[in-house]
C-alpha atoms as a PDB file:
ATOM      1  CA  UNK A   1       0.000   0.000   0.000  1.00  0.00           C
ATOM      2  CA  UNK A   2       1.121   3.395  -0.871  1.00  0.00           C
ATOM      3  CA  UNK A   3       0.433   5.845   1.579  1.00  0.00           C
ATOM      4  CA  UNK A   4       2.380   9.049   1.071  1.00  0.00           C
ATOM      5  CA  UNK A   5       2.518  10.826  -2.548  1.00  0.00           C
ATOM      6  CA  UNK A   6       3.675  13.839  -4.409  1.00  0.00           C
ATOM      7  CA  UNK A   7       1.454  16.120  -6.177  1.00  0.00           C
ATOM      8  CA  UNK A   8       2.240  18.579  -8.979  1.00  0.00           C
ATOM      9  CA  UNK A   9       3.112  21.787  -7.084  1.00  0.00           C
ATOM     10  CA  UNK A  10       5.207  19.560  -3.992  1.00  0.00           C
ATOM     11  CA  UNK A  11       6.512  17.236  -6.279  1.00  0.00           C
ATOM     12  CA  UNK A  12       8.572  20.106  -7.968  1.00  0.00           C
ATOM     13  CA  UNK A  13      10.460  20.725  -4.359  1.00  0.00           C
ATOM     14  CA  UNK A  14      10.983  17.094  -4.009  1.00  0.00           C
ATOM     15  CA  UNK A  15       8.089  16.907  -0.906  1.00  0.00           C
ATOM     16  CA  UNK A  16       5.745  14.357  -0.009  1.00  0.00           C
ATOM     17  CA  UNK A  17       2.766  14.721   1.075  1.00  0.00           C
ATOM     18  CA  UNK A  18      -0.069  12.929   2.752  1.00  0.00           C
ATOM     19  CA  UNK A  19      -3.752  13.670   2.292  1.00  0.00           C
ATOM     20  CA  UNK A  20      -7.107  13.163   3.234  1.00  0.00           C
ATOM     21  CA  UNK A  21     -10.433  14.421   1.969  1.00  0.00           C
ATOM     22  CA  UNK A  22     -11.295  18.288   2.452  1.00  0.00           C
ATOM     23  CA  UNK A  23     -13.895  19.372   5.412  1.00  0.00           C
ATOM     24  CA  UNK A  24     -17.176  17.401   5.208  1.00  0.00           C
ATOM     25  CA  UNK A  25     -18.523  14.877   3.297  1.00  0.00           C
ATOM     26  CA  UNK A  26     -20.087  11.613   3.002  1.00  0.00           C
ATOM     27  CA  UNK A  27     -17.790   8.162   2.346  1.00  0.00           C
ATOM     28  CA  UNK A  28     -19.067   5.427   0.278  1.00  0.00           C
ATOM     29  CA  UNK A  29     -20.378   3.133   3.263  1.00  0.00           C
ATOM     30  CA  UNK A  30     -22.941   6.008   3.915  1.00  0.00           C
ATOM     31  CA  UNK A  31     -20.509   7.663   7.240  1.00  0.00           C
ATOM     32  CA  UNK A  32     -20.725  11.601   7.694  1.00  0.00           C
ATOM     33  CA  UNK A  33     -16.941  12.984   8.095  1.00  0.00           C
ATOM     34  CA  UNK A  34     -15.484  16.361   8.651  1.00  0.00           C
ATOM     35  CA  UNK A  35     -11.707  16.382   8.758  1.00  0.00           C
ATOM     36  CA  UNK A  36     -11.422  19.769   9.475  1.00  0.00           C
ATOM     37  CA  UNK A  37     -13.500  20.355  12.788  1.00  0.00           C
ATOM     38  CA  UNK A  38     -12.253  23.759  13.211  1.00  0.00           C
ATOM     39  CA  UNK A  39     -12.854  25.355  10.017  1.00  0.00           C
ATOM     40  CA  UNK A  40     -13.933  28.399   9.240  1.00  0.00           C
ATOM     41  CA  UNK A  41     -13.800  30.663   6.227  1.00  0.00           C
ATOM     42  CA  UNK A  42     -11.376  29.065   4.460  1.00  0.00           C
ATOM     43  CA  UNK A  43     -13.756  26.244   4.014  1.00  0.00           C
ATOM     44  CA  UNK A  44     -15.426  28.555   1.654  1.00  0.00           C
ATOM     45  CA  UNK A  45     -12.439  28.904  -0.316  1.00  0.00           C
ATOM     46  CA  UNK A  46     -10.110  26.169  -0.100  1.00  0.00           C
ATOM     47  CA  UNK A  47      -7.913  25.003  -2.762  1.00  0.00           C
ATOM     48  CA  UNK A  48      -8.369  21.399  -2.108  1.00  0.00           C
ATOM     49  CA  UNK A  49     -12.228  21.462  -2.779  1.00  0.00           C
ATOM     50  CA  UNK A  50     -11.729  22.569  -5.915  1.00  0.00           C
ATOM     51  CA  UNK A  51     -10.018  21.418  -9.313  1.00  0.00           C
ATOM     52  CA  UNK A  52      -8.136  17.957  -9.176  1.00  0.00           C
ATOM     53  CA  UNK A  53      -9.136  17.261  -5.943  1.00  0.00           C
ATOM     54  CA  UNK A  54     -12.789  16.531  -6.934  1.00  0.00           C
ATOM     55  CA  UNK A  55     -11.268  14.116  -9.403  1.00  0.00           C
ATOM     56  CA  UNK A  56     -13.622  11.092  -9.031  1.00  0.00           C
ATOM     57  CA  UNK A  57      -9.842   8.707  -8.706  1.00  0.00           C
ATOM     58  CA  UNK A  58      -8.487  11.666  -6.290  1.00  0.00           C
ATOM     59  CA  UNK A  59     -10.975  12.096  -4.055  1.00  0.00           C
ATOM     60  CA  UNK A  60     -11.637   7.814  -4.022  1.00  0.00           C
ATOM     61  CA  UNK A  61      -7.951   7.875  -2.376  1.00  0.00           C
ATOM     62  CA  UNK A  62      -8.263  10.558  -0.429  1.00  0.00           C
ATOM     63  CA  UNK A  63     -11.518   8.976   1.326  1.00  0.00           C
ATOM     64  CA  UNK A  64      -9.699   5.649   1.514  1.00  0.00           C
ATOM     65  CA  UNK A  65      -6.579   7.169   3.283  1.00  0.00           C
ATOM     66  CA  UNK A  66      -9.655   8.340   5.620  1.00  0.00           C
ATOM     67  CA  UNK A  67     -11.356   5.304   5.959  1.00  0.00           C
ATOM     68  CA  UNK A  68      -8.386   3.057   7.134  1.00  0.00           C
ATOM     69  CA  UNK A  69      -7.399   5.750  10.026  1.00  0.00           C
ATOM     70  CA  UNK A  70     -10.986   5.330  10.966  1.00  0.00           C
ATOM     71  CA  UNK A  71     -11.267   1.808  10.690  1.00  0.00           C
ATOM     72  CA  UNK A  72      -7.903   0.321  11.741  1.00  0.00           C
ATOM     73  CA  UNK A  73      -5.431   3.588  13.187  1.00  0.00           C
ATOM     74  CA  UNK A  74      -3.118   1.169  14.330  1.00  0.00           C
ATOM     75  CA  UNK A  75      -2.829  -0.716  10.929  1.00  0.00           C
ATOM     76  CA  UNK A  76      -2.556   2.594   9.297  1.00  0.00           C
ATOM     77  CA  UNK A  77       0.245   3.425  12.003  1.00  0.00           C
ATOM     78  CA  UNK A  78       2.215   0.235  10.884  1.00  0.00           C
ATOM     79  CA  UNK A  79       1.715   0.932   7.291  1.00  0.00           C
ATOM     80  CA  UNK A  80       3.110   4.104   7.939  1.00  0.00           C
ATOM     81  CA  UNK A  81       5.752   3.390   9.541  1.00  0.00           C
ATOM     82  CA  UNK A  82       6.843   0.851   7.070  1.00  0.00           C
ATOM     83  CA  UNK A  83       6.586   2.978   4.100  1.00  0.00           C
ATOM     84  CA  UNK A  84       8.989   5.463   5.766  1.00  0.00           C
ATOM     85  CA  UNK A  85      11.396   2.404   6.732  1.00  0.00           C
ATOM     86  CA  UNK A  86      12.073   2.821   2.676  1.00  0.00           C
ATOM     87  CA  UNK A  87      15.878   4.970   2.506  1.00  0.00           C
ATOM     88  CA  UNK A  88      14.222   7.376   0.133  1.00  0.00           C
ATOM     89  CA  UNK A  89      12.174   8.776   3.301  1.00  0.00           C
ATOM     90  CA  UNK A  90      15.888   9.725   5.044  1.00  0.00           C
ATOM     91  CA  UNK A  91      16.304  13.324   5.305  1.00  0.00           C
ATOM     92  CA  UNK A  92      13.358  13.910   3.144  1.00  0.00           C
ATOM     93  CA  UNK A  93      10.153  16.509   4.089  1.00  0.00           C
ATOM     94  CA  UNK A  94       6.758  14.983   4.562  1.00  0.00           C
ATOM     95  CA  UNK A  95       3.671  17.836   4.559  1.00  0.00           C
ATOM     96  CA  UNK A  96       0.887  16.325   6.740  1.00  0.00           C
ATOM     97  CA  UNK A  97      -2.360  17.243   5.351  1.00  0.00           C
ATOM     98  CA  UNK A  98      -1.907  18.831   1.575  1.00  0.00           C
ATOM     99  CA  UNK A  99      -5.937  18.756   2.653  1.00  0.00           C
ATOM    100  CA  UNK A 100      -7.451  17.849   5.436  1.00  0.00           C
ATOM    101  CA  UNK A 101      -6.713  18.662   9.478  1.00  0.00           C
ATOM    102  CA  UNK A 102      -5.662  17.017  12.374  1.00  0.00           C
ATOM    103  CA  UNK A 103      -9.252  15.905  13.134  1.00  0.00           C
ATOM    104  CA  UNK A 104      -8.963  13.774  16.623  1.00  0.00           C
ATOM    105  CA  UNK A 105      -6.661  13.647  19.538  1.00  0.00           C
ATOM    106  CA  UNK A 106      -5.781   9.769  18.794  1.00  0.00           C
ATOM    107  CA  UNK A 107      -5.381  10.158  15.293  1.00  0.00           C
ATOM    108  CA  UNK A 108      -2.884  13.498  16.127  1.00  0.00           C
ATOM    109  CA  UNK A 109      -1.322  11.237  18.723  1.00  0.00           C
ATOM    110  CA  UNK A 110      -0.568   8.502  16.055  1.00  0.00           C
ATOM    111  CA  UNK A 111       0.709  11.067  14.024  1.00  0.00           C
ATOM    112  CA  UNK A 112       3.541  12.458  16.979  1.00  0.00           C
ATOM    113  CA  UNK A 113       4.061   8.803  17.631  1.00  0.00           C
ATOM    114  CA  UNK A 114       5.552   7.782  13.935  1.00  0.00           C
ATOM    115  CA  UNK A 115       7.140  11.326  14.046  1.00  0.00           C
ATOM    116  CA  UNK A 116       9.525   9.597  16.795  1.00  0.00           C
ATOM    117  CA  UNK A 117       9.993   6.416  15.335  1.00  0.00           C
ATOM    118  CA  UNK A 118      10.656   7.689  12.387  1.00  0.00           C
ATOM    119  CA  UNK A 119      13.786  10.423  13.207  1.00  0.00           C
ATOM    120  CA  UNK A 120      15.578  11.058   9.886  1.00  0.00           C
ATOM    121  CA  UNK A 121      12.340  12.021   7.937  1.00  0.00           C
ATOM    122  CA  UNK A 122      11.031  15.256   8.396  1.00  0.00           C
ATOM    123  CA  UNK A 123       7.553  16.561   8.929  1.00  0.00           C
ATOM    124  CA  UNK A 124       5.391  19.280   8.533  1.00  0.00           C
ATOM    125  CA  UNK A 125       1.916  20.611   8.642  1.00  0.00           C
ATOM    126  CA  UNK A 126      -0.778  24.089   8.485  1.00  0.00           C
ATOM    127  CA  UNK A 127      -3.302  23.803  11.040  1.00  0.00           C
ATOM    128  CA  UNK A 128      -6.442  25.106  12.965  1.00  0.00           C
ATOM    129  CA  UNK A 129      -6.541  22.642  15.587  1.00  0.00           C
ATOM    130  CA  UNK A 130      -4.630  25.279  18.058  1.00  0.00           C
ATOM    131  CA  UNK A 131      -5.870  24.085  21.290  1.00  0.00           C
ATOM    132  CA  UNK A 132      -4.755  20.480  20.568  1.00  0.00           C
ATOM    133  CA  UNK A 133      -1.950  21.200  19.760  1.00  0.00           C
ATOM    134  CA  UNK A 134      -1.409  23.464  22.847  1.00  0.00           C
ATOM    135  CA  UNK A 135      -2.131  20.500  24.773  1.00  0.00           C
ATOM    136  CA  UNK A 136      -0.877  17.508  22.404  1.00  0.00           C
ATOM    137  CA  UNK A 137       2.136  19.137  20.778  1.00  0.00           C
ATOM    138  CA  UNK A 138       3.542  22.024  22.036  1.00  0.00           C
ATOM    139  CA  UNK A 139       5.233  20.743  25.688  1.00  0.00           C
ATOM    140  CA  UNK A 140       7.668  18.463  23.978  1.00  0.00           C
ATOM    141  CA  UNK A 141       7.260  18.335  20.340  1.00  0.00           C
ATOM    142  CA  UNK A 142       8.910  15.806  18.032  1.00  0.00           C
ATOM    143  CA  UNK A 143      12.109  17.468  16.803  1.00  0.00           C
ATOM    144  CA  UNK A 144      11.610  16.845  13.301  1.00  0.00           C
ATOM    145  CA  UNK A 145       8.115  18.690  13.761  1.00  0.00           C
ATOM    146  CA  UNK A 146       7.659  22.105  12.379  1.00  0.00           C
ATOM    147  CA  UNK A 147       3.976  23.558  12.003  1.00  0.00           C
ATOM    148  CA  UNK A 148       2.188  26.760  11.235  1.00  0.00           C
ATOM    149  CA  UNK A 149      -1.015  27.516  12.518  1.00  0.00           C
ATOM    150  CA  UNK A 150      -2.816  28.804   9.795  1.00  0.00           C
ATOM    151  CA  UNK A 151      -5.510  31.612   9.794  1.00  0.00           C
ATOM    152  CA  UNK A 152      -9.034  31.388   8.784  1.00  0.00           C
ATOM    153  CA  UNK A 153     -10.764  29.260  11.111  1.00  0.00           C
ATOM    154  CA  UNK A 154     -12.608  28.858  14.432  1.00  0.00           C
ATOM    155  CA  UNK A 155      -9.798  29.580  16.769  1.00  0.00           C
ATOM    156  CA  UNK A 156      -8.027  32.093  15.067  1.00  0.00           C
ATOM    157  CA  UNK A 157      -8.752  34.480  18.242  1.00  0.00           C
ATOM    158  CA  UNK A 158      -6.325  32.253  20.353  1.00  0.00           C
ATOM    159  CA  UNK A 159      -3.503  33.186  18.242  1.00  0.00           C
ATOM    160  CA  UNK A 160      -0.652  35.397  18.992  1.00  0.00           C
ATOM    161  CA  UNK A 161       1.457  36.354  16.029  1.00  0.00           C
ATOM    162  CA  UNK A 162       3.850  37.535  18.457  1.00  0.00           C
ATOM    163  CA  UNK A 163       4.447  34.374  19.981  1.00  0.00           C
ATOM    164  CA  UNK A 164       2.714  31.852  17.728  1.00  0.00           C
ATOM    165  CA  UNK A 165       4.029  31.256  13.986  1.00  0.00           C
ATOM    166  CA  UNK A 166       1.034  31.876  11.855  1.00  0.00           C
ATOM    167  CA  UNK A 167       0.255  31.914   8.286  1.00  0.00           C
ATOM    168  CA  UNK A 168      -2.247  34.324   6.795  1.00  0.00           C
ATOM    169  CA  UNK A 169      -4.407  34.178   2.933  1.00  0.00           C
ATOM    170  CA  UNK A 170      -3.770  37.337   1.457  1.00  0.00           C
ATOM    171  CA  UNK A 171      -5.556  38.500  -1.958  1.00  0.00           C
ATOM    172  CA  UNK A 172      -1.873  38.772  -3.818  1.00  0.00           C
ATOM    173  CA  UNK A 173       1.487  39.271  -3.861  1.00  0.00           C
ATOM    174  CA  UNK A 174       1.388  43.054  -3.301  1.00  0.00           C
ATOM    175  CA  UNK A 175      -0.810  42.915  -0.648  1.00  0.00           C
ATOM    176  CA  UNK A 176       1.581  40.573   1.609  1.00  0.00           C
ATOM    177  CA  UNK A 177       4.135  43.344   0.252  1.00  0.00           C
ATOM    178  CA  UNK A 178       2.286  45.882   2.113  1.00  0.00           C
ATOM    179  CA  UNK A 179       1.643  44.193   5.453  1.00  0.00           C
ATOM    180  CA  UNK A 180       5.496  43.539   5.612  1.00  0.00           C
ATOM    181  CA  UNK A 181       4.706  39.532   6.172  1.00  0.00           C
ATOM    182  CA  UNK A 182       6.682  37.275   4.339  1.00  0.00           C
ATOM    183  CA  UNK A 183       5.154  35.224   1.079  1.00  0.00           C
ATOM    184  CA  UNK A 184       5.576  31.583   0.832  1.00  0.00           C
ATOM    185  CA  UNK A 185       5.335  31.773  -2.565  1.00  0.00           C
ATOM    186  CA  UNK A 186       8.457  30.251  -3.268  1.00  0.00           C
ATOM    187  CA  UNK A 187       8.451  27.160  -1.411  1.00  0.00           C
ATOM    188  CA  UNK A 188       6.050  25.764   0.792  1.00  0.00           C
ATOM    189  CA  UNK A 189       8.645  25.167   3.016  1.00  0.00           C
ATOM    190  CA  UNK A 190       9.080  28.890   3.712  1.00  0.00           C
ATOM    191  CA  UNK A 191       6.047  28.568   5.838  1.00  0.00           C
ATOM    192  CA  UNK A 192       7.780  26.706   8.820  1.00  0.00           C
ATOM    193  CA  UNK A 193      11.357  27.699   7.993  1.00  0.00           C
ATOM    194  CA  UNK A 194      11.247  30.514   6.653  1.00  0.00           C
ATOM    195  CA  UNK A 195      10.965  34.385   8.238  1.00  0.00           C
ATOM    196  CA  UNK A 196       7.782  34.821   9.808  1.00  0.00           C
ATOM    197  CA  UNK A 197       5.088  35.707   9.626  1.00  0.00           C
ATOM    198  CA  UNK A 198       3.911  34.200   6.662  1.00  0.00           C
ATOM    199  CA  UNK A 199       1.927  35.212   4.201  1.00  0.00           C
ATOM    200  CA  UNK A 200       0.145  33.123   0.924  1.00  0.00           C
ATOM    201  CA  UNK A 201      -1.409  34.752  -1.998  1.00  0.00           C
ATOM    202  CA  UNK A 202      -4.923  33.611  -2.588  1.00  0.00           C
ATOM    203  CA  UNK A 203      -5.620  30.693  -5.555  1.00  0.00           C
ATOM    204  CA  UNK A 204      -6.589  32.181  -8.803  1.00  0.00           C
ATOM    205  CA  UNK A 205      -9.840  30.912  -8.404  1.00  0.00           C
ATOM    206  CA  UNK A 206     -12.350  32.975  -9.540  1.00  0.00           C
ATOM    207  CA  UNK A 207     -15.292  31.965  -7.173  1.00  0.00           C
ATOM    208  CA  UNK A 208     -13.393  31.636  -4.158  1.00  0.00           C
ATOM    209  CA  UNK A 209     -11.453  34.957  -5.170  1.00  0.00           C
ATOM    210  CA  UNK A 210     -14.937  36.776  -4.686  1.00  0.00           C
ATOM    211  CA  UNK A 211     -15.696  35.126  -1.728  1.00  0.00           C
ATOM    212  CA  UNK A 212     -12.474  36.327  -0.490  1.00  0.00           C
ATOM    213  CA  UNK A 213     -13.375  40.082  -1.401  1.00  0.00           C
ATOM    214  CA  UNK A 214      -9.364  41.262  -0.923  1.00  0.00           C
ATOM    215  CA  UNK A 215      -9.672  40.321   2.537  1.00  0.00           C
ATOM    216  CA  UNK A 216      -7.296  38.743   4.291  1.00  0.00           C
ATOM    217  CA  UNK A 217      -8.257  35.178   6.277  1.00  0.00           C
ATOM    218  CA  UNK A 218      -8.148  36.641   9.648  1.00  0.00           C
ATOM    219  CA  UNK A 219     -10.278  39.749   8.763  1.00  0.00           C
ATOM    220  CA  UNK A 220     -12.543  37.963   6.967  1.00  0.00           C
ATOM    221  CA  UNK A 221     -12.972  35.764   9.998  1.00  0.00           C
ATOM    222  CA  UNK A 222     -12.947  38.164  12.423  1.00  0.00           C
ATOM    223  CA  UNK A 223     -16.283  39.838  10.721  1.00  0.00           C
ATOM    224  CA  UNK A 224     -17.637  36.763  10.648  1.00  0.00           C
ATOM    225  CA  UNK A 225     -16.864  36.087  14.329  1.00  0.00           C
ATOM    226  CA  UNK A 226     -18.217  39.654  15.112  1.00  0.00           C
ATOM    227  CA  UNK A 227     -21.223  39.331  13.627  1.00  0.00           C
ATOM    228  CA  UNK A 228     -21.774  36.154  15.785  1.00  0.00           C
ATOM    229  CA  UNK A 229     -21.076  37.451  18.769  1.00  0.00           C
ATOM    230  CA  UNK A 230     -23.398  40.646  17.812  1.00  0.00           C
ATOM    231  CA  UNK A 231     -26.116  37.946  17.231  1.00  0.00           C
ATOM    232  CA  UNK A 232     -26.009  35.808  20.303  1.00  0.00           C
ATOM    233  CA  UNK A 233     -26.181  39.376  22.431  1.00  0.00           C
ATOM    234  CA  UNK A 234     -29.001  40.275  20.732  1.00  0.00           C
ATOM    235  CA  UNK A 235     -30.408  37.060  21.408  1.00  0.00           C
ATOM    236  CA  UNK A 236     -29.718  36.838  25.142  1.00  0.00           C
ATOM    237  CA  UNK A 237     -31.203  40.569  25.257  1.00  0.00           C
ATOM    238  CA  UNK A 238     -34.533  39.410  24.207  1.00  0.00           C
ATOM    239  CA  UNK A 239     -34.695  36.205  26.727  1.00  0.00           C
ATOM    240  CA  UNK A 240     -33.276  38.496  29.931  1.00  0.00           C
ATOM    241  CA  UNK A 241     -35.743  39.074  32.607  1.00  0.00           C
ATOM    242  CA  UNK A 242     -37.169  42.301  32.708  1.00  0.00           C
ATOM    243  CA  UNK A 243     -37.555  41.812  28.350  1.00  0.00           C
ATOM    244  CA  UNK A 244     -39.973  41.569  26.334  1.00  0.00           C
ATOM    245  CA  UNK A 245     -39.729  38.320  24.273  1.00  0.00           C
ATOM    246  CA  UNK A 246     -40.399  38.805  20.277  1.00  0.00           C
ATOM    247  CA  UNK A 247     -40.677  35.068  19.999  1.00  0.00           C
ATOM    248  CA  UNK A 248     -44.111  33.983  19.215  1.00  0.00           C
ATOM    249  CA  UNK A 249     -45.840  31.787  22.257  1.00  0.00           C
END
C-alpha cells in the first residue's frame, strides 16, 4: 500500500505529502466525516475542494486514506511506519495534510508517535486545531516537527502572532508586500522555515477569489466572528428578565 505521494506543485520541491479528503462529506459506506472540525472561512475557499481534488480517482484515495485511520489507526500506524522504513524517506520533508486537518486527539497522537519512530524524515503541517496542539504538541514536540497555525478558522482568536508562527491568505502578492509579512510563494517550506510571519497569496480561483473580497483570512474571519457574537447578544437581550420576548408563544 502506498500511503504518502507527491502532487504537482510539492513534487517540484521534491516533498511528499499525505492527504485526506477536504472538510465534510459523506464516504461510500454512507458515514458523515469532517476532517477539518475547526474550520472556518477558508472552508469557503479552499484550494483542495476545488479542481483535481474533486477528481472522481483523487478524491476515491483521499476517502480511503480516511477510511483506514478510521477503521484500523493502528494498521494505518504500521503501514506508515513501514513505508517510511524505505531509505528514500531519510532526510526527506513529509507535509501532513496537503488537505485535510488534524481531526482527533488519537489520530494526532498517532501522528507524533511515527514522528519519533521515524527520526531522519522530516515533517510538517498548516493547522487550525490550536488548542490540541497546545495541549498535544507544544510541551515536547517531536524534533523533526515544524507547524504553522494557519488563519481562517474557528480559533483564530487564540492566536498570537507575536508568539505563535502563523500563516495568513492574502488576496496577492502586493498585498503581503504591504503588510510587511513574508510570502511563501516560493516554497512551501518557507512557511515553517522561513521568516515569519507568513503570508500566501490567494488561488486564482475565480469563485473563491470573490468570496475572499481582498480580505485577508483573519479579517474575513474576524467579521464573521463579530457578527456572531453581535447575534447571540441580541439574542440573550430578548430572553433576559425584565424583556420583552419577540418570539411567538
Amino acid at each position: 500500500m502506498t500511503l504518502l505521494r507527491q502532487n504537482r506543485e510539492l513534487k517540484k520541491l521534491g516533498i511528499w505529502n499525505w492527504s485526506l479528503p477536504a472538510f465534510a462529506g459523506k464516504l461510500p459506506d454512507g458515514r458523515n466525516y469532517n476532517t477539518c472540525p475547526s474550520a472556518g472561512v477558508c472552508a469557503q475557499a479552499c484550494y483542495a475542494r476545488n479542481g483535481t481534488y474533486l477528481f472522481p480517482q483523487v478524491k476515491a484515495r483521499h476517502q480511503k486514506n480516511l477510511t483506514l485511520v478510521l477503521d484500523d489507526l493502528p494498521g494505518w500506524k504500521s503501514a506508515m511506519l513501514e513505508e517510511l522504513s524505505r531509505n528514500k524517506f531519510d532526510d526527506a520533508w513529509v507535509r501532513i495534510h496537503d488537505s485535510g486537518d488534524f481531526f482527533s486527539r488519537s489520530y494526532l497522537t498517532a501522528w507524533l508517535e511515527v514522528m519519533h519512530e521515524r527520526p531522519r524524515t522530516r515533517f510538517y503541517a498548516y493547522t487550525k486545531e490550536v488548542a490540541m496542539f497546545r495541549k498535544l504538541v507544544e510541551p515536547s514536540p517531536p524534533r523533526n516537527f515544524w507547524w504553522v497555525y494557519s488563519y481562517g478558522g474557528t480559533q483564530d482568536h487564540s492566536l498570537d502572532p507575536d508568539v505563535d508562527r502563523v500563516a495568513d491568505v492574502f488576496a496577492d502578492e502586493a498585498a503581503i508586500d504591504e503588510a510587511g509579512w513574508h510570502s511563501q510563494s516560493e516554497s512551501d517550506l518557507r512557511a515553517v522555515i522561513g521568516p515569519a510571519p507568513v503570508g500566501i497569496p490567494a488561488n486564482n480561483i475565480t469563485h473563491f477569489k470573490a468570496r475572499q473580497a481582498g480580505r485577508r483570512w483573519s479579517d474575513w474571519q474576524a467579521s464573521v466572528d463579530a457578527a456572531r457574537a453581535q447575534r447571540r447578544a441580541r439574542a440573550r437581550d430578548t430572553t433576559s428578565p425584565g424583556t420583552t420576548s419577540t418570539q411567538p408563544r
